[in-house]
N, C-alpha and C. Protein backbone atom coordinates (compact mmCIF):
# COMPACT_ATOMS: atom_id res chain seq x y z
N UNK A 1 -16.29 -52.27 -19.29
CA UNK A 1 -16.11 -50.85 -19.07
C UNK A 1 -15.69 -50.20 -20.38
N UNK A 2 -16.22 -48.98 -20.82
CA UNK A 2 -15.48 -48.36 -21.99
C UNK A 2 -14.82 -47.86 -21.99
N UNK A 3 -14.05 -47.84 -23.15
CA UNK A 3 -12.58 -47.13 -22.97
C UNK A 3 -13.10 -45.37 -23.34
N UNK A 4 -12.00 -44.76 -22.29
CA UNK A 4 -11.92 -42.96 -22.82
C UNK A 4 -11.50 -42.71 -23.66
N UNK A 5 -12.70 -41.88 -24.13
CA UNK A 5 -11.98 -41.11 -25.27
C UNK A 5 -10.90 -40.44 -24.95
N UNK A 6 -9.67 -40.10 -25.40
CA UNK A 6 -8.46 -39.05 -25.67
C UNK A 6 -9.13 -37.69 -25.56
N UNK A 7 -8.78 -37.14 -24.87
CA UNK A 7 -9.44 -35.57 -24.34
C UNK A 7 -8.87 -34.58 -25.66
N UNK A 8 -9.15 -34.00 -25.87
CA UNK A 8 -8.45 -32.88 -27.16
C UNK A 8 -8.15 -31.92 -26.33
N UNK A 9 -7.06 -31.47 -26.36
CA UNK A 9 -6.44 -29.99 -25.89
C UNK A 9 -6.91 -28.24 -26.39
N UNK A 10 -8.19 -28.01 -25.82
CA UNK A 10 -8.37 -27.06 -27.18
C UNK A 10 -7.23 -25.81 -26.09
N UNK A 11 -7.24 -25.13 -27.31
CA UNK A 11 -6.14 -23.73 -27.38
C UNK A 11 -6.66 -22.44 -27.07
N UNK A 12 -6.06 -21.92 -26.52
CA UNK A 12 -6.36 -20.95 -25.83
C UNK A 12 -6.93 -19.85 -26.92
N UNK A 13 -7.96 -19.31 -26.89
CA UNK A 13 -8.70 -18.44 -28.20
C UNK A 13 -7.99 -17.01 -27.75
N UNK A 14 -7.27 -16.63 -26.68
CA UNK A 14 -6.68 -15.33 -26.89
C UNK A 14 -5.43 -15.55 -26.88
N UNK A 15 -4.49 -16.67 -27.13
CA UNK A 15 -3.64 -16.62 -27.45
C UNK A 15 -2.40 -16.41 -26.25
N UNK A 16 -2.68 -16.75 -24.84
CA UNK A 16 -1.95 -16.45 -24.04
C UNK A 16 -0.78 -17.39 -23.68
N UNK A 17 -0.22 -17.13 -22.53
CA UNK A 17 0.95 -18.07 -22.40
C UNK A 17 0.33 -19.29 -21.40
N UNK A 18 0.41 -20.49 -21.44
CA UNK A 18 0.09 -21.18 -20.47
C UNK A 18 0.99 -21.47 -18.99
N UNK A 19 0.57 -21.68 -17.99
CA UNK A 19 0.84 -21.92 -16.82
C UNK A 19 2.52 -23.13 -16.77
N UNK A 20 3.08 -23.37 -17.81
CA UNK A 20 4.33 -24.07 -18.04
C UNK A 20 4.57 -23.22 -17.88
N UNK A 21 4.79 -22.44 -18.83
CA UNK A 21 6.02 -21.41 -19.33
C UNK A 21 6.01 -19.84 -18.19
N UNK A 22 4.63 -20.01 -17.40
CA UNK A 22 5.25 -18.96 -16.48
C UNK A 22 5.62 -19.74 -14.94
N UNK A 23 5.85 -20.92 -15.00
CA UNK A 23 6.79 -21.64 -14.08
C UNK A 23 7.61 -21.91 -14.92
N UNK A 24 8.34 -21.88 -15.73
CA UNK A 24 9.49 -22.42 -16.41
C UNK A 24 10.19 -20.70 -16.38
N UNK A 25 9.40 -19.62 -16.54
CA UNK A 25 9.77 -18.04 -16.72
C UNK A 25 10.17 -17.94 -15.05
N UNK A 26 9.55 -17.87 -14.05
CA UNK A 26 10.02 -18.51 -12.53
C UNK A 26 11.36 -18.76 -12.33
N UNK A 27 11.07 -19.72 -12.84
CA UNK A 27 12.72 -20.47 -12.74
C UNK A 27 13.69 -19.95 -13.02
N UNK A 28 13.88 -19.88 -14.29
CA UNK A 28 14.77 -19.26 -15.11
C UNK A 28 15.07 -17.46 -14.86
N UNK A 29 14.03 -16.21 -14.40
CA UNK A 29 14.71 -15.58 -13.49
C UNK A 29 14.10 -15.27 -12.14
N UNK A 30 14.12 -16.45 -11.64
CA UNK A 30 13.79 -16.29 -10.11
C UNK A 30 15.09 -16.40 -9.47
N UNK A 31 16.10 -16.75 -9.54
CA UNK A 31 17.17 -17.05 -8.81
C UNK A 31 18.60 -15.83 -9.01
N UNK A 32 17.95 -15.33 -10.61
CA UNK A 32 19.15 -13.55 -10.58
C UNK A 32 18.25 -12.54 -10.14
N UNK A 33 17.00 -12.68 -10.21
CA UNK A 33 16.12 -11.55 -9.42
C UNK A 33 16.28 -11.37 -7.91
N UNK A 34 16.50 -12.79 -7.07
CA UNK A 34 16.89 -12.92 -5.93
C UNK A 34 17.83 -12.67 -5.61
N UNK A 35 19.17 -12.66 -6.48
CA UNK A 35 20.73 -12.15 -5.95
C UNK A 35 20.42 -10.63 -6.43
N UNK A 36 20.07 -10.22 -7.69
CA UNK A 36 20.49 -8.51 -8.09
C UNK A 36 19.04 -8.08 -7.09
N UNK A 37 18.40 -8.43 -6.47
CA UNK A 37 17.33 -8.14 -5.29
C UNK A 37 17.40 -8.40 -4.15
N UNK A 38 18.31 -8.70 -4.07
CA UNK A 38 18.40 -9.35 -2.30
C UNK A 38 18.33 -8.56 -1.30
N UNK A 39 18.63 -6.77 -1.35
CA UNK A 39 18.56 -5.84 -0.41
C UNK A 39 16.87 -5.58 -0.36
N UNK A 40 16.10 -5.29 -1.61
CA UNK A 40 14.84 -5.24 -1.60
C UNK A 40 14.13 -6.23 -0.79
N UNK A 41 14.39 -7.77 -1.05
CA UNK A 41 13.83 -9.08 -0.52
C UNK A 41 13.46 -9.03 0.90
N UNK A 42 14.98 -8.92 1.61
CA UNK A 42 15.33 -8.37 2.71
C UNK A 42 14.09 -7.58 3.62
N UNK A 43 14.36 -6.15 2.87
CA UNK A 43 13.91 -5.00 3.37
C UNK A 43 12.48 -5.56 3.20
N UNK A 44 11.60 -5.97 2.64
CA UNK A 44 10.20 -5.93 1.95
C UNK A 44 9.43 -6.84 3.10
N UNK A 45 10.84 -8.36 3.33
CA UNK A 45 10.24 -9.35 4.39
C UNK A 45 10.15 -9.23 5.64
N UNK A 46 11.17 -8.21 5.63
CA UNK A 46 11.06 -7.69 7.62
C UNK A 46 10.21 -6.90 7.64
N UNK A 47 9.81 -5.72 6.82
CA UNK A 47 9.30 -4.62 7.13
C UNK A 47 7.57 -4.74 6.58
N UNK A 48 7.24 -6.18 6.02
CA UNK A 48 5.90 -6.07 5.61
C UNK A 48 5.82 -7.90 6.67
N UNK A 49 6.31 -8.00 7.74
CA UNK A 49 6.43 -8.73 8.61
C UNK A 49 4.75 -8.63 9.04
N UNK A 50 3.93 -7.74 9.71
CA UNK A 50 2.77 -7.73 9.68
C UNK A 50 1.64 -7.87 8.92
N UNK A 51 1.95 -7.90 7.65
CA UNK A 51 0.67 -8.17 6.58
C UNK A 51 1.01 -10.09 6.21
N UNK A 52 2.35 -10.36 6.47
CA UNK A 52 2.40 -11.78 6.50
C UNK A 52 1.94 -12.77 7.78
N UNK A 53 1.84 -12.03 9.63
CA UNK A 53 1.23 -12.31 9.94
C UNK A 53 -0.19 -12.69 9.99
N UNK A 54 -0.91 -11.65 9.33
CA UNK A 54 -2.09 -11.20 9.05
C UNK A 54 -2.91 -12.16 8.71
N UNK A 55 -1.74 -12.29 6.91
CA UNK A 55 -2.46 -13.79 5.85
C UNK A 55 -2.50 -14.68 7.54
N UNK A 56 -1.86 -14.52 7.58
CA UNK A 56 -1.68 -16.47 8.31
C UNK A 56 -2.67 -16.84 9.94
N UNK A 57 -2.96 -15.26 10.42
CA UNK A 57 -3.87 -15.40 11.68
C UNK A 57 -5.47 -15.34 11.22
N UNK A 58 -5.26 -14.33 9.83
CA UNK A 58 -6.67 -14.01 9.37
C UNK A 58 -7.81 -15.69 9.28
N UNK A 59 -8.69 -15.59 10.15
CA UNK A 59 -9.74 -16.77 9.78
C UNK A 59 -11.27 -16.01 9.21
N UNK A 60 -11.49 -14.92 8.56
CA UNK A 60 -12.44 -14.35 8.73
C UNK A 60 -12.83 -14.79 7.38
N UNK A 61 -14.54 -14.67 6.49
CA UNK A 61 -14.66 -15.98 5.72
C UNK A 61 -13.89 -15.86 4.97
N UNK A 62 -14.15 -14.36 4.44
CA UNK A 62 -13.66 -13.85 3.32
C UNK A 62 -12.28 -13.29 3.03
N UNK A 63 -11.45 -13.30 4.06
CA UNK A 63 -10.13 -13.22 4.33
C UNK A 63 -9.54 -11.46 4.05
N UNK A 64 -10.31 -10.76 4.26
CA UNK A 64 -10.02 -9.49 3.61
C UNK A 64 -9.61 -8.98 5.04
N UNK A 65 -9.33 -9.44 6.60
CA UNK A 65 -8.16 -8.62 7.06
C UNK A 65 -6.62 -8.22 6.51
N UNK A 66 -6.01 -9.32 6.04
CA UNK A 66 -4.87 -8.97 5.56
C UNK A 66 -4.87 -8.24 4.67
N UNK A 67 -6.03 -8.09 3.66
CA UNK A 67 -5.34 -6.83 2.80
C UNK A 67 -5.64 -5.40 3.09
N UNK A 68 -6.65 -5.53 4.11
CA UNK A 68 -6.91 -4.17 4.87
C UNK A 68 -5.10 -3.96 5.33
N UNK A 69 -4.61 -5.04 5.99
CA UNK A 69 -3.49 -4.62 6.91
C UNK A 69 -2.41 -4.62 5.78
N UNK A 70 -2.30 -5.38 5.08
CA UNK A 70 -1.04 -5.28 3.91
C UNK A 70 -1.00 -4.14 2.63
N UNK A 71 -2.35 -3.38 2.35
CA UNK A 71 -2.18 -2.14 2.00
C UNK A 71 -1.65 -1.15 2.98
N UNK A 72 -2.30 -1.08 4.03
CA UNK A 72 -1.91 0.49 4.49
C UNK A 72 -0.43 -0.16 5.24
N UNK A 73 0.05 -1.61 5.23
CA UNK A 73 1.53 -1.56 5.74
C UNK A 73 2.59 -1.47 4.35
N UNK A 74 1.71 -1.75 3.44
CA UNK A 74 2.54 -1.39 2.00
C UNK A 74 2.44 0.11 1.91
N UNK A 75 1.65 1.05 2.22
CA UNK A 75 1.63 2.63 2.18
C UNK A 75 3.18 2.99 3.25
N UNK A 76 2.88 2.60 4.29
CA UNK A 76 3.88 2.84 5.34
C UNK A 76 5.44 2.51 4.69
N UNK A 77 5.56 1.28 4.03
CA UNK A 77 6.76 1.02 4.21
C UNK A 77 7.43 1.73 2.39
N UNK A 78 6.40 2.19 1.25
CA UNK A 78 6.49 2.79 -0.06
C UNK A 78 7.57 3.66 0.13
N UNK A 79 7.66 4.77 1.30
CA UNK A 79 8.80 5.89 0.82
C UNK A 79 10.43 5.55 1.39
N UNK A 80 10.03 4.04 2.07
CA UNK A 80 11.76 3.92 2.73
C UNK A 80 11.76 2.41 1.86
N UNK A 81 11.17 2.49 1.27
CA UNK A 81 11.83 1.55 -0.12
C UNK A 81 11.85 2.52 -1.54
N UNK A 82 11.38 3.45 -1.55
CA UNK A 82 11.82 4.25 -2.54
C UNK A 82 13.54 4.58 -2.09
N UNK A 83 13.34 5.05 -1.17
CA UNK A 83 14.85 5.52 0.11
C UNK A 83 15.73 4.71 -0.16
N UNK A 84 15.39 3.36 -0.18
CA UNK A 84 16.63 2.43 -0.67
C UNK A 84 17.07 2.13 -1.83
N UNK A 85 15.49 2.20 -3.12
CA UNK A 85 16.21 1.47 -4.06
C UNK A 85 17.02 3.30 -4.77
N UNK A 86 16.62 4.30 -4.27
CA UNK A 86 17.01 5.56 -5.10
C UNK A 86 18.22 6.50 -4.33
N UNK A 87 18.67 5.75 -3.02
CA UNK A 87 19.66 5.91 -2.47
C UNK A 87 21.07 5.04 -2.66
N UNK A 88 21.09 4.21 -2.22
CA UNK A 88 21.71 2.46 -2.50
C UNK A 88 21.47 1.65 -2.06
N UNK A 89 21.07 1.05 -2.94
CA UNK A 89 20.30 -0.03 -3.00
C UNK A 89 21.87 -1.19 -2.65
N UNK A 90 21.60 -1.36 -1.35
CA UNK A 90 22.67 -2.16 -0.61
C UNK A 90 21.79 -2.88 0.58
N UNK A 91 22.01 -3.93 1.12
CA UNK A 91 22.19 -4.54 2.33
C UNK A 91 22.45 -3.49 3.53
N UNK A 92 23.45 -3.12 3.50
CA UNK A 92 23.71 -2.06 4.45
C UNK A 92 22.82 -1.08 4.63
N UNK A 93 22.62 -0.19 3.45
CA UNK A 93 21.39 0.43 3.37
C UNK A 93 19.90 0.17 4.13
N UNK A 94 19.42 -1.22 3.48
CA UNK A 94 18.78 -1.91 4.23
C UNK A 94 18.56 -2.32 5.73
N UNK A 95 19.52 -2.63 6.09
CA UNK A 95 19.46 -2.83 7.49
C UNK A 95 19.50 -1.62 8.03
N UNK A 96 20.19 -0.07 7.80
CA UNK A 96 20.27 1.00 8.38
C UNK A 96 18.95 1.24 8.79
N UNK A 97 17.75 1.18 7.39
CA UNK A 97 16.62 1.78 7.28
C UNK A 97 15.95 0.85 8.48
N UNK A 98 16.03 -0.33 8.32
CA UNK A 98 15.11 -1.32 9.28
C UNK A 98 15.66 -1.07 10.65
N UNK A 99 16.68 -0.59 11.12
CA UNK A 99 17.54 -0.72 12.29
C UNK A 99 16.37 1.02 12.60
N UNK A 100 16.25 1.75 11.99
CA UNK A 100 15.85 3.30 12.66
C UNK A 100 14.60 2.63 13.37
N UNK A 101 14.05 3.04 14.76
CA UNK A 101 13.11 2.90 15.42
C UNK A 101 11.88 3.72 14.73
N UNK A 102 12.15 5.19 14.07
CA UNK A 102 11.34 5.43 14.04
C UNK A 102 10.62 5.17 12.43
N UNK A 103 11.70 4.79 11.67
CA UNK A 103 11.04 3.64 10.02
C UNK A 103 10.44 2.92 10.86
N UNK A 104 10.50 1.84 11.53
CA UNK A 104 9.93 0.70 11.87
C UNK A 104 8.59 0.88 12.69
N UNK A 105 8.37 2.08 13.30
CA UNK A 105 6.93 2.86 13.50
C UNK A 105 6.41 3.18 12.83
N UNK A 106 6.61 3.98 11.92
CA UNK A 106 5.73 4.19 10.55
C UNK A 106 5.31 3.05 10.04
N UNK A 107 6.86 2.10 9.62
CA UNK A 107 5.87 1.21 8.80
C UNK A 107 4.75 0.13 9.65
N UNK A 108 5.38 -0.22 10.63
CA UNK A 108 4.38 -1.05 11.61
C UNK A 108 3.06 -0.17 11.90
N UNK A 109 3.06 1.51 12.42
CA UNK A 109 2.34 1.69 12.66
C UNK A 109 0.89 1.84 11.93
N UNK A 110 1.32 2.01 10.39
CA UNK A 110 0.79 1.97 9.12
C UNK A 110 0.10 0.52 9.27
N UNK A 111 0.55 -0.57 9.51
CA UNK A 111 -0.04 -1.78 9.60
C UNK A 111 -1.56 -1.92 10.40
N UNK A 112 -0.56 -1.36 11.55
CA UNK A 112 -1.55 -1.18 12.78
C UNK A 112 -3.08 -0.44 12.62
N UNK A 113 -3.10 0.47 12.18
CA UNK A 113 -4.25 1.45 11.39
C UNK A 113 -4.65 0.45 10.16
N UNK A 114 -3.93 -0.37 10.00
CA UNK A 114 -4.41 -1.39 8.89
C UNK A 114 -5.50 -2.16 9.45
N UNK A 115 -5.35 -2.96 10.60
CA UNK A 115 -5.82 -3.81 11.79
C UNK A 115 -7.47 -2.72 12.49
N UNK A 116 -6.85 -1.79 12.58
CA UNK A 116 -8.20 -0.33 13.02
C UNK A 116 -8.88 -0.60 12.25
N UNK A 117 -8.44 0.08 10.82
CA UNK A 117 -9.50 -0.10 9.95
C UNK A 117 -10.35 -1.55 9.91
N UNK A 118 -10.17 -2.11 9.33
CA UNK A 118 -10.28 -4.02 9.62
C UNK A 118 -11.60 -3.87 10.14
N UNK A 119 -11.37 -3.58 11.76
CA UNK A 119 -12.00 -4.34 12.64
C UNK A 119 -12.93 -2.75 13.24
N UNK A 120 -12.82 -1.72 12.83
CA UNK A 120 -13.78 -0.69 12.68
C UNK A 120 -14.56 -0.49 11.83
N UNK A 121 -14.28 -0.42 10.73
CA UNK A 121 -15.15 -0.30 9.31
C UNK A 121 -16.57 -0.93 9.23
N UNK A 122 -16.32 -1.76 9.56
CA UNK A 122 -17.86 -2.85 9.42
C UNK A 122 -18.90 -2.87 10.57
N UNK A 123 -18.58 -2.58 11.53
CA UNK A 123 -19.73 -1.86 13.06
C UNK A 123 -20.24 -0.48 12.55
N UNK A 124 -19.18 0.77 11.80
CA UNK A 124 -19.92 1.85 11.60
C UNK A 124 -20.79 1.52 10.59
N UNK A 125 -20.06 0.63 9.31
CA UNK A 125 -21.43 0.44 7.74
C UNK A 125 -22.55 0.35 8.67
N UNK A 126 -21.87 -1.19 9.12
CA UNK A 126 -23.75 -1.60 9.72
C UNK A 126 -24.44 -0.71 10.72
N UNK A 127 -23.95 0.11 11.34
CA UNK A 127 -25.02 1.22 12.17
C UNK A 127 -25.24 2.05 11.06
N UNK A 128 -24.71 2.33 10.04
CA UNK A 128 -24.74 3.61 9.33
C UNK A 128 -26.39 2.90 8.34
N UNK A 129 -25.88 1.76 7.57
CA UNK A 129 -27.26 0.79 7.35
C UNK A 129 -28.21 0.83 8.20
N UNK A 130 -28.24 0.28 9.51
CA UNK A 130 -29.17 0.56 10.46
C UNK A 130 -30.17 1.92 10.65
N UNK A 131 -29.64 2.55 10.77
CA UNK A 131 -29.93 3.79 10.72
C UNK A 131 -30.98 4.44 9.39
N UNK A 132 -30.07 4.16 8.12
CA UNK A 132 -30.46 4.48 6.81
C UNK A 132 -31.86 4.03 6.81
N UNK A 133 -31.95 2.58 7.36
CA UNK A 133 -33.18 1.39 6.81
C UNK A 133 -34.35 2.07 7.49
N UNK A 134 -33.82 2.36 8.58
CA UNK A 134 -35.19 2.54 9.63
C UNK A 134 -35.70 3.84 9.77
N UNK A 135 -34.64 4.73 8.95
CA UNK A 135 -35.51 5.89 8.20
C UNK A 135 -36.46 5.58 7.36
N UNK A 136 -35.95 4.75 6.06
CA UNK A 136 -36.82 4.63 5.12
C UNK A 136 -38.02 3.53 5.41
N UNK A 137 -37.85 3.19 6.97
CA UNK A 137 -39.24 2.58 6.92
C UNK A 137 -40.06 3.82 7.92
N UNK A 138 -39.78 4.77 8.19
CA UNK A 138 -40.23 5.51 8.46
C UNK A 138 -40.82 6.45 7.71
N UNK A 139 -40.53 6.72 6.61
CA UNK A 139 -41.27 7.21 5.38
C UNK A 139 -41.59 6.54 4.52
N UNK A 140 -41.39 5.48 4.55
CA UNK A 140 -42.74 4.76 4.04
C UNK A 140 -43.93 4.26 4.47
N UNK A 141 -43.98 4.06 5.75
CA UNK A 141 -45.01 4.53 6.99
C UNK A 141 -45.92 5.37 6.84
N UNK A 142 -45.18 6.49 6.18
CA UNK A 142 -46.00 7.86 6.96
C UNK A 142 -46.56 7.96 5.47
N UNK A 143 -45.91 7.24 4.02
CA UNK A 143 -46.77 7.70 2.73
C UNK A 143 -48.02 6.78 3.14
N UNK A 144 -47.48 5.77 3.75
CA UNK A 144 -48.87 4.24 3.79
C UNK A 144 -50.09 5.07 4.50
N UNK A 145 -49.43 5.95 5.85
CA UNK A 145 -50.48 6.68 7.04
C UNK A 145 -51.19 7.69 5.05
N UNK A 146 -50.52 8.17 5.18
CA UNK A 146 -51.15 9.28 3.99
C UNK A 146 -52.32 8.50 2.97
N UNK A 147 -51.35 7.75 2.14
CA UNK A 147 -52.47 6.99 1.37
C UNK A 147 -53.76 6.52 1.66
N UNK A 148 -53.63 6.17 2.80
CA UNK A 148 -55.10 5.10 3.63
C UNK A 148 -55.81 6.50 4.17
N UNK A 149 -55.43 7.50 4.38
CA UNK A 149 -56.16 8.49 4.68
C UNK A 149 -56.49 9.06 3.56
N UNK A 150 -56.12 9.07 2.75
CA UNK A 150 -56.76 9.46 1.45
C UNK A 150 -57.74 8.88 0.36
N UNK A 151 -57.37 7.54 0.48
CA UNK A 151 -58.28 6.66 0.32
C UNK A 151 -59.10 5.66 0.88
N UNK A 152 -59.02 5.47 1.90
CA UNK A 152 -59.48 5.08 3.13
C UNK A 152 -59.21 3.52 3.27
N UNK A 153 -59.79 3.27 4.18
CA UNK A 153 -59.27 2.03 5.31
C UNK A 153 -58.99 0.45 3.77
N UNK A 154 -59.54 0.32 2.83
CA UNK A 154 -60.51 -0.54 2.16
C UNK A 154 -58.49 -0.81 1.23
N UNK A 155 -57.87 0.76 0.87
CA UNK A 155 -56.55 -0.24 0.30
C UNK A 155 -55.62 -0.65 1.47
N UNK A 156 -55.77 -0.65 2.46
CA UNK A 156 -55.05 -1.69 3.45
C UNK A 156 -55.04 -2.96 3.43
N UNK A 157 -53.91 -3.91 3.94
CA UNK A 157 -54.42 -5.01 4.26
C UNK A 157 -54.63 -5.30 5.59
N UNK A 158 -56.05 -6.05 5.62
CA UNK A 158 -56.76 -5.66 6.91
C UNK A 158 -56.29 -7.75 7.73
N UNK A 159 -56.49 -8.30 6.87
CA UNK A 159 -55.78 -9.86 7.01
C UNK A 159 -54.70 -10.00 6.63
N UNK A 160 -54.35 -11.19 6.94
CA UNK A 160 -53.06 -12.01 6.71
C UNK A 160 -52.78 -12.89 5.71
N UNK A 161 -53.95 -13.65 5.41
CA UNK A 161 -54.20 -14.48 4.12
C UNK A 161 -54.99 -13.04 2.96
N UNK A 162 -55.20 -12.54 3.26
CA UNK A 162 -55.56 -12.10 2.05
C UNK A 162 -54.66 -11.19 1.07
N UNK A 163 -54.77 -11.90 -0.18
CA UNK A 163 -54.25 -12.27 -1.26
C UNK A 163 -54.49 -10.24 -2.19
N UNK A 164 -53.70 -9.16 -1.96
CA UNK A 164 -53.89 -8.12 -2.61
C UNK A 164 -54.30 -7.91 -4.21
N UNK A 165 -53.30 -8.99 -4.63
CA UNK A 165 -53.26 -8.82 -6.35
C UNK A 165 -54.52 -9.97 -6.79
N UNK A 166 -55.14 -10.72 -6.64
CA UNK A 166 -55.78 -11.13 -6.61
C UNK A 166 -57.20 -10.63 -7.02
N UNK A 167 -57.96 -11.47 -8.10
CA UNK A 167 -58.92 -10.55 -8.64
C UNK A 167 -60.13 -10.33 -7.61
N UNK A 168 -60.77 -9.11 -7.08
CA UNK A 168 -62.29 -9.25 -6.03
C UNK A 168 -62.85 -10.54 -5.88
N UNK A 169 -63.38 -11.28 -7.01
CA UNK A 169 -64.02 -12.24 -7.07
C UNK A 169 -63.84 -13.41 -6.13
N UNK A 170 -62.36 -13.63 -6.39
CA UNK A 170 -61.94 -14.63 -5.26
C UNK A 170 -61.08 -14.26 -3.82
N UNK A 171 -61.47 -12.50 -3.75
CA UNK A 171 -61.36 -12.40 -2.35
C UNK A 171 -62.25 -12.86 -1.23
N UNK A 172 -62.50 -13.02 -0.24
CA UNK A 172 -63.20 -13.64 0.86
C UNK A 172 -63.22 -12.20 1.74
């Protein structure tokens, strides 16, 4: 068996940071971002509670329910996290905002219209496609009706095997 060659490390040609150092950057402030953040953390995990369902029920191929639902529940929940971090930014705070029935409608309901959209959007494209296509085979129909009346029956194709681009010679 031959031995491997030693792989060479080539270097990154734009000069970026590699995938160490932004898990080693992680580390190092992931754990004071989490204490001087902990009212945000909080507030962000209860109240975007539906776009984390979402990821996790979504089986569709392409997985784009959840971000239908985790944008418009990130729209919903934007002005009562502005509310907290530009009011006080406290725990208490936090829970006040999540405790109001009617924050927790907005932002859920924002989700919810997330879920509408989702699962509406793609029945109207495709009728709206539907629709579009079978116009334009409808006028192109009616140039084909035009043309053949103008030039008569002979630029049609009158068979199935026969070959249009094809020089006369070896038509049949």
């Amino acid at each position: 068996m031959a031995k491997k060659k030693p792989t060479k490390k080539i270097p990154n040609p734009q000069g970026g940071i590699g995938r160490g150092r932004i898990t080693l950057g992680l580390l190092v402030l992931g754990p004071p971002a989490l204490f001087f953040f902990l009212p945000t953390w909080v507030f962000l995990g209860l109240s975007m509670l539906p776009s984390i369902v979402a990821y996790i029920v979504d089986r569709s191929p392409y997985r784009y329910g959840w971000v239908s639902v985790a944008g418009l529940n990130l729209a919903g929940v934007a002005p009562y996290l502005m509310k907290l971090w530009f009011e006080a930014h406290s725990m208490n705070n936090a829970l006040h905002i999540l405790s109001n029935p009617f924050d927790l409608i907005v932002m859920y309901g924002a989700a919810g219209l997330g879920w509408v959209m989702h699962l509406s959007v793609p029945p109207v494209v495709g009728a709206w496609l539907d629709v579009t296509s079978q116009r334009r085979l409808t006028q192109l129909r009616s140039i084909q009706r035009r043309l053949i009346s103008e030039w008569g029956e002979e630029v049609s194709r009158q068979e199935d095997d026969e070959d249009i681009a094809a020089p006369p010679s070896r038509r049949r």
